[in-house]
C-alpha atoms as a PDB file:
ATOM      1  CA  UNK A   1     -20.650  14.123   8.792  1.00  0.00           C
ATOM      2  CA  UNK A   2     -17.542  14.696   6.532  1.00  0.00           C
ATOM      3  CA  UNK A   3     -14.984  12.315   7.675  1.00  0.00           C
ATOM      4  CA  UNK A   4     -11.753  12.680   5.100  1.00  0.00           C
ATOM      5  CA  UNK A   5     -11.877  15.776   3.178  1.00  0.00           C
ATOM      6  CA  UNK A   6      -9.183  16.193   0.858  1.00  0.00           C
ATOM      7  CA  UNK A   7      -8.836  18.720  -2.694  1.00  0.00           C
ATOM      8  CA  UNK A   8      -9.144  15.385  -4.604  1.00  0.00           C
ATOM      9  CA  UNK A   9     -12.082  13.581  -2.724  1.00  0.00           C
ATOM     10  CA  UNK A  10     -14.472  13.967   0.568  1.00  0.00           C
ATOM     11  CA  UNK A  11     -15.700  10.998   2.224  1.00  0.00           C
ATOM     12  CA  UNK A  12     -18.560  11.462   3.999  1.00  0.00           C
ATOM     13  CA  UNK A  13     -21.682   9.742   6.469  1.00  0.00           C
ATOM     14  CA  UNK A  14     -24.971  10.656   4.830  1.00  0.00           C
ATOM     15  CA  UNK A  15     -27.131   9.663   7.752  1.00  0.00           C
ATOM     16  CA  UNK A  16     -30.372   9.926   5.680  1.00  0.00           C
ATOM     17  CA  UNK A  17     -29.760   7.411   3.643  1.00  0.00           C
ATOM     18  CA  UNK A  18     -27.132   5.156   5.867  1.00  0.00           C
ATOM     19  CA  UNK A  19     -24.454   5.242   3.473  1.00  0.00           C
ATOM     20  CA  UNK A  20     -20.593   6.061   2.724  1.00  0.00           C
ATOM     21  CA  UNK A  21     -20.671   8.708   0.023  1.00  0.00           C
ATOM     22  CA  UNK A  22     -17.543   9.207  -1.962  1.00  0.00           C
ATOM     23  CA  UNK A  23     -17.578  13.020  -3.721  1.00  0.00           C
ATOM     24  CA  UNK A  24     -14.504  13.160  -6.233  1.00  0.00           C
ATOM     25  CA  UNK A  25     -13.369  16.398  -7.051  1.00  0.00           C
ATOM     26  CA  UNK A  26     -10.556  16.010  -9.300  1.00  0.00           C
ATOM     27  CA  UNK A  27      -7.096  14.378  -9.898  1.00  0.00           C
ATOM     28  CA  UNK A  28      -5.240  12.233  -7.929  1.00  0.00           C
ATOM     29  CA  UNK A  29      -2.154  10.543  -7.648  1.00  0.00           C
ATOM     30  CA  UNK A  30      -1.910   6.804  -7.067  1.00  0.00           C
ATOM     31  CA  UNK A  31      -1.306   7.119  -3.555  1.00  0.00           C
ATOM     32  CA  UNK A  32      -4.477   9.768  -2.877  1.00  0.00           C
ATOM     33  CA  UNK A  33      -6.524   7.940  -4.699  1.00  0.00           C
ATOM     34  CA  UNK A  34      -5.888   4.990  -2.518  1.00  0.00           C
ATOM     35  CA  UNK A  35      -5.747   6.990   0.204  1.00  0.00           C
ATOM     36  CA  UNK A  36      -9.499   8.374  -0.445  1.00  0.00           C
ATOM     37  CA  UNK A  37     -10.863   4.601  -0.825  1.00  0.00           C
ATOM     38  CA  UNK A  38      -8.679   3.529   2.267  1.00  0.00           C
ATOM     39  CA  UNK A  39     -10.888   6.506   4.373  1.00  0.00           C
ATOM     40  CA  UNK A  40     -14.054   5.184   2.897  1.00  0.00           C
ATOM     41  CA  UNK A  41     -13.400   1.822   3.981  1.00  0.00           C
ATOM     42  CA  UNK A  42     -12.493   2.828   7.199  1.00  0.00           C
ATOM     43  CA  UNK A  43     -15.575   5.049   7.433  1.00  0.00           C
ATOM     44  CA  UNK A  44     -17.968   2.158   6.302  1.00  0.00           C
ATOM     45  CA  UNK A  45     -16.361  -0.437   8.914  1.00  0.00           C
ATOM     46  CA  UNK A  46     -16.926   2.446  11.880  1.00  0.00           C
ATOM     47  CA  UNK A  47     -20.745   2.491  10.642  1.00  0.00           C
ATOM     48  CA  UNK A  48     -21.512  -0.781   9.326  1.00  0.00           C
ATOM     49  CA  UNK A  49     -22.566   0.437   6.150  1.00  0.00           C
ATOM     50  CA  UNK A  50     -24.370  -1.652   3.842  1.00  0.00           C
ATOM     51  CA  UNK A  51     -24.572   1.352   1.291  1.00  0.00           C
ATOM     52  CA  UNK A  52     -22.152   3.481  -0.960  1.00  0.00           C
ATOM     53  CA  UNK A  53     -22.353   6.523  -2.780  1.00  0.00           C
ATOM     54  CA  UNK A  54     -19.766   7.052  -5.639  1.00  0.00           C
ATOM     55  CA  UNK A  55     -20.209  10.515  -6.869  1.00  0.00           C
ATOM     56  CA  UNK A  56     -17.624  10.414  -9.706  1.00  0.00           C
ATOM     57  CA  UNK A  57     -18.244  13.112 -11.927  1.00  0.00           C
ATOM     58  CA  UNK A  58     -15.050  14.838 -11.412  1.00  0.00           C
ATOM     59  CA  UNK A  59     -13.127  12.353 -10.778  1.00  0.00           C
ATOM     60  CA  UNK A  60      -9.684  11.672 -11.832  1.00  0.00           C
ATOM     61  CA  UNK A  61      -9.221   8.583 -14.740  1.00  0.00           C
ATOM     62  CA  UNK A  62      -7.025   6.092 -12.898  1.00  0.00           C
ATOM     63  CA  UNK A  63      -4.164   4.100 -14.192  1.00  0.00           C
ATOM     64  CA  UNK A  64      -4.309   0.490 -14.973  1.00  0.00           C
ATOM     65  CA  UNK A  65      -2.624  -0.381 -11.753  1.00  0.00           C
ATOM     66  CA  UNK A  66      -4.778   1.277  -9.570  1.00  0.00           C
ATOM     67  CA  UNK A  67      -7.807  -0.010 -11.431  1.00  0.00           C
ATOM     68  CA  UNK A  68      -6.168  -3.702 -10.534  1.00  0.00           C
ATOM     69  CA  UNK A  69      -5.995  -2.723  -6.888  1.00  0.00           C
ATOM     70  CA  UNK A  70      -9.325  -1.540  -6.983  1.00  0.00           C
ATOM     71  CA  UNK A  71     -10.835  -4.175  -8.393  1.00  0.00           C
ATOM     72  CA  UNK A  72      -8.846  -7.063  -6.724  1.00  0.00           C
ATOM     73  CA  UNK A  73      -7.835  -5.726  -3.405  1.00  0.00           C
ATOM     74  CA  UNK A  74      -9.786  -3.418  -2.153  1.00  0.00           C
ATOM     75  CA  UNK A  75     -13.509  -4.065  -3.414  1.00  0.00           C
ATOM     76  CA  UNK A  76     -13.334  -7.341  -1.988  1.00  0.00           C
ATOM     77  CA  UNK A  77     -12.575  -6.169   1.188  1.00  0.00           C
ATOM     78  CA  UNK A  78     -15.333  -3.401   0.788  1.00  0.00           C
ATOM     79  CA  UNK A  79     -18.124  -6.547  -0.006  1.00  0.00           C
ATOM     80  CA  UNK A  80     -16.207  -8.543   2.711  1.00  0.00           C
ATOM     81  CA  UNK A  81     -17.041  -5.802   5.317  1.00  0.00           C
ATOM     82  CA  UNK A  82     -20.627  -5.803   4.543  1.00  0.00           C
ATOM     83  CA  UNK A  83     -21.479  -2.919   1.871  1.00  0.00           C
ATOM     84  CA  UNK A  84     -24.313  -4.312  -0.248  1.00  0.00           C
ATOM     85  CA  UNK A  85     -25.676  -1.523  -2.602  1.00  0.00           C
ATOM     86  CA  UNK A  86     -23.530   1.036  -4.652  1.00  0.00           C
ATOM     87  CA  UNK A  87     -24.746   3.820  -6.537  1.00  0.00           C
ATOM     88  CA  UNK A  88     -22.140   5.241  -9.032  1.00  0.00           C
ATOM     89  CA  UNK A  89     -22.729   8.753 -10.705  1.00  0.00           C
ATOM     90  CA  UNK A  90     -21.679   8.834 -13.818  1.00  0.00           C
ATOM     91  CA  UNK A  91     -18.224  10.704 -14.105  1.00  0.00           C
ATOM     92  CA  UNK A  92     -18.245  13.599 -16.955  1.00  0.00           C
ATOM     93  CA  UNK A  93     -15.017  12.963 -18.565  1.00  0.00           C
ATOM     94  CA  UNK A  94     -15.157   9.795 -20.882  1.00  0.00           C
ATOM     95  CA  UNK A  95     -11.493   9.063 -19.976  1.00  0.00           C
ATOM     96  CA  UNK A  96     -12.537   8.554 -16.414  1.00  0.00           C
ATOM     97  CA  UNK A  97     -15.689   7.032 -17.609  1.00  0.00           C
ATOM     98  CA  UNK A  98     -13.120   4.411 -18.928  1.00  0.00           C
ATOM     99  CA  UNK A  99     -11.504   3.915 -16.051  1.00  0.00           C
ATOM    100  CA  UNK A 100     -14.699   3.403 -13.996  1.00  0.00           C
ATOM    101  CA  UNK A 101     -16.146   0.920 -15.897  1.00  0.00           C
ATOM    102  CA  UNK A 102     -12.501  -0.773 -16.536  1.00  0.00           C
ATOM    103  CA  UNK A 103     -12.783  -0.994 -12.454  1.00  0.00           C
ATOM    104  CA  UNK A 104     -16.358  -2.082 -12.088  1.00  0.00           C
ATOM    105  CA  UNK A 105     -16.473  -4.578 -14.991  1.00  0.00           C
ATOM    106  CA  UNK A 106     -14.080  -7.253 -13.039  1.00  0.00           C
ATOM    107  CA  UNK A 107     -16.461  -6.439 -10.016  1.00  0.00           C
ATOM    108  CA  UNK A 108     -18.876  -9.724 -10.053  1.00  0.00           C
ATOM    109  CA  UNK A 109     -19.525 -10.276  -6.471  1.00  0.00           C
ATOM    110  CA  UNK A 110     -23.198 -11.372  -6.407  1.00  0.00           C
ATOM    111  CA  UNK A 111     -22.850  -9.547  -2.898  1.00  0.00           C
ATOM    112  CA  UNK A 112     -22.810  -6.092  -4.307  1.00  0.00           C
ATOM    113  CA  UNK A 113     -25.572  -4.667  -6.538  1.00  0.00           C
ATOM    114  CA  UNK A 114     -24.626  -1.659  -8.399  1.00  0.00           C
ATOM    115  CA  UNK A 115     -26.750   0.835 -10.500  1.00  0.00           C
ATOM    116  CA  UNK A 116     -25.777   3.777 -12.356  1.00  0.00           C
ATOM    117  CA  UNK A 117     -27.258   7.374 -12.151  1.00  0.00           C
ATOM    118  CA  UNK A 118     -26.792  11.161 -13.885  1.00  0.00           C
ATOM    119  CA  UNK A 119     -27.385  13.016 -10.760  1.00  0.00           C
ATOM    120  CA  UNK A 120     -26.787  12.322  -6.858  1.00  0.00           C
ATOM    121  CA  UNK A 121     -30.185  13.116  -6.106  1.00  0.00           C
ATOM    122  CA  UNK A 122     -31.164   9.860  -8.300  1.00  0.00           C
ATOM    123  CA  UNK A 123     -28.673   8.085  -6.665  1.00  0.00           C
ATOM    124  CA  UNK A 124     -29.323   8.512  -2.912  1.00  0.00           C
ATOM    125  CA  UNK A 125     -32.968   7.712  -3.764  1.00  0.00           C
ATOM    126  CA  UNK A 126     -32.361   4.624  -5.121  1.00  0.00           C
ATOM    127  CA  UNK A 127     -29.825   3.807  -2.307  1.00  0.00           C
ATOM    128  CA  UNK A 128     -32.619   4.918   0.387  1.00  0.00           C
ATOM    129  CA  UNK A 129     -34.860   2.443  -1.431  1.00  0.00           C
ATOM    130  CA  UNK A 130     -32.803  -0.559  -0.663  1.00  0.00           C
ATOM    131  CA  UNK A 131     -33.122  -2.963   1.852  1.00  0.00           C
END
């Protein structure tokens, strides 16, 4: 069920696997990238999602100020709401590989256990597997 569909993101419901999965699909400015993590979070409150899909291999690098907001702001409120498991796809471009991992290192939350994967396919298994 696509629920925010956008040229920079798509926020879906993968029903499968009971999880929120974020497709990037290229740049965006400050305010669409909040934007497309805003929908998300509204998506996973609506299901009571426990699980996240980041598919981030075209995504957009982000600037430092989004990566605070990210990481401070609106992360906490993701773990807050109840998502436990996130699978991240690794993003092609090493500038937005950067940015990613300048995001998800100040991420410590012993609520949230994330793992890292090449391919969606590896990623909604894993998510499927948790519990």
């Amino acid at each position: 069920m696509v629920y925010f569909d956008e040229r920079w993101i798509t926020i879906s419901w993968d029903e499968g696997i009971q999880a929120v999965v974020a497709e990037w699909k290229g740049f965006a400015e400050s305010k669409e990238f909040r934007a497309g993590l805003e929908a998300g979070l509204s998506l996973a409150r609506k299901k009571m999602a426990t699980r996240w899909l980041a598919d981030t291999r075209r995504g957009p690098p982000s600037t430092q100020e989004d990566q605070q907001w990210t990481s401070q702001i609106w992360f906490p409120r993701l773990i807050a709401q109840g998502v436990r498991w996130m699978a991240l796809v690794v993003p092609e471009s090493a500038i937005t590989r950067m940015s990613l991992k300048g995001i998800m290192t100040k991420v410590t939350s012993a609520d949230l256990t994330q793992a890292y994967f090449p391919d969606a396919e590896s990623a909604r298994a894993w998510l499927a597997s948790m519990r």
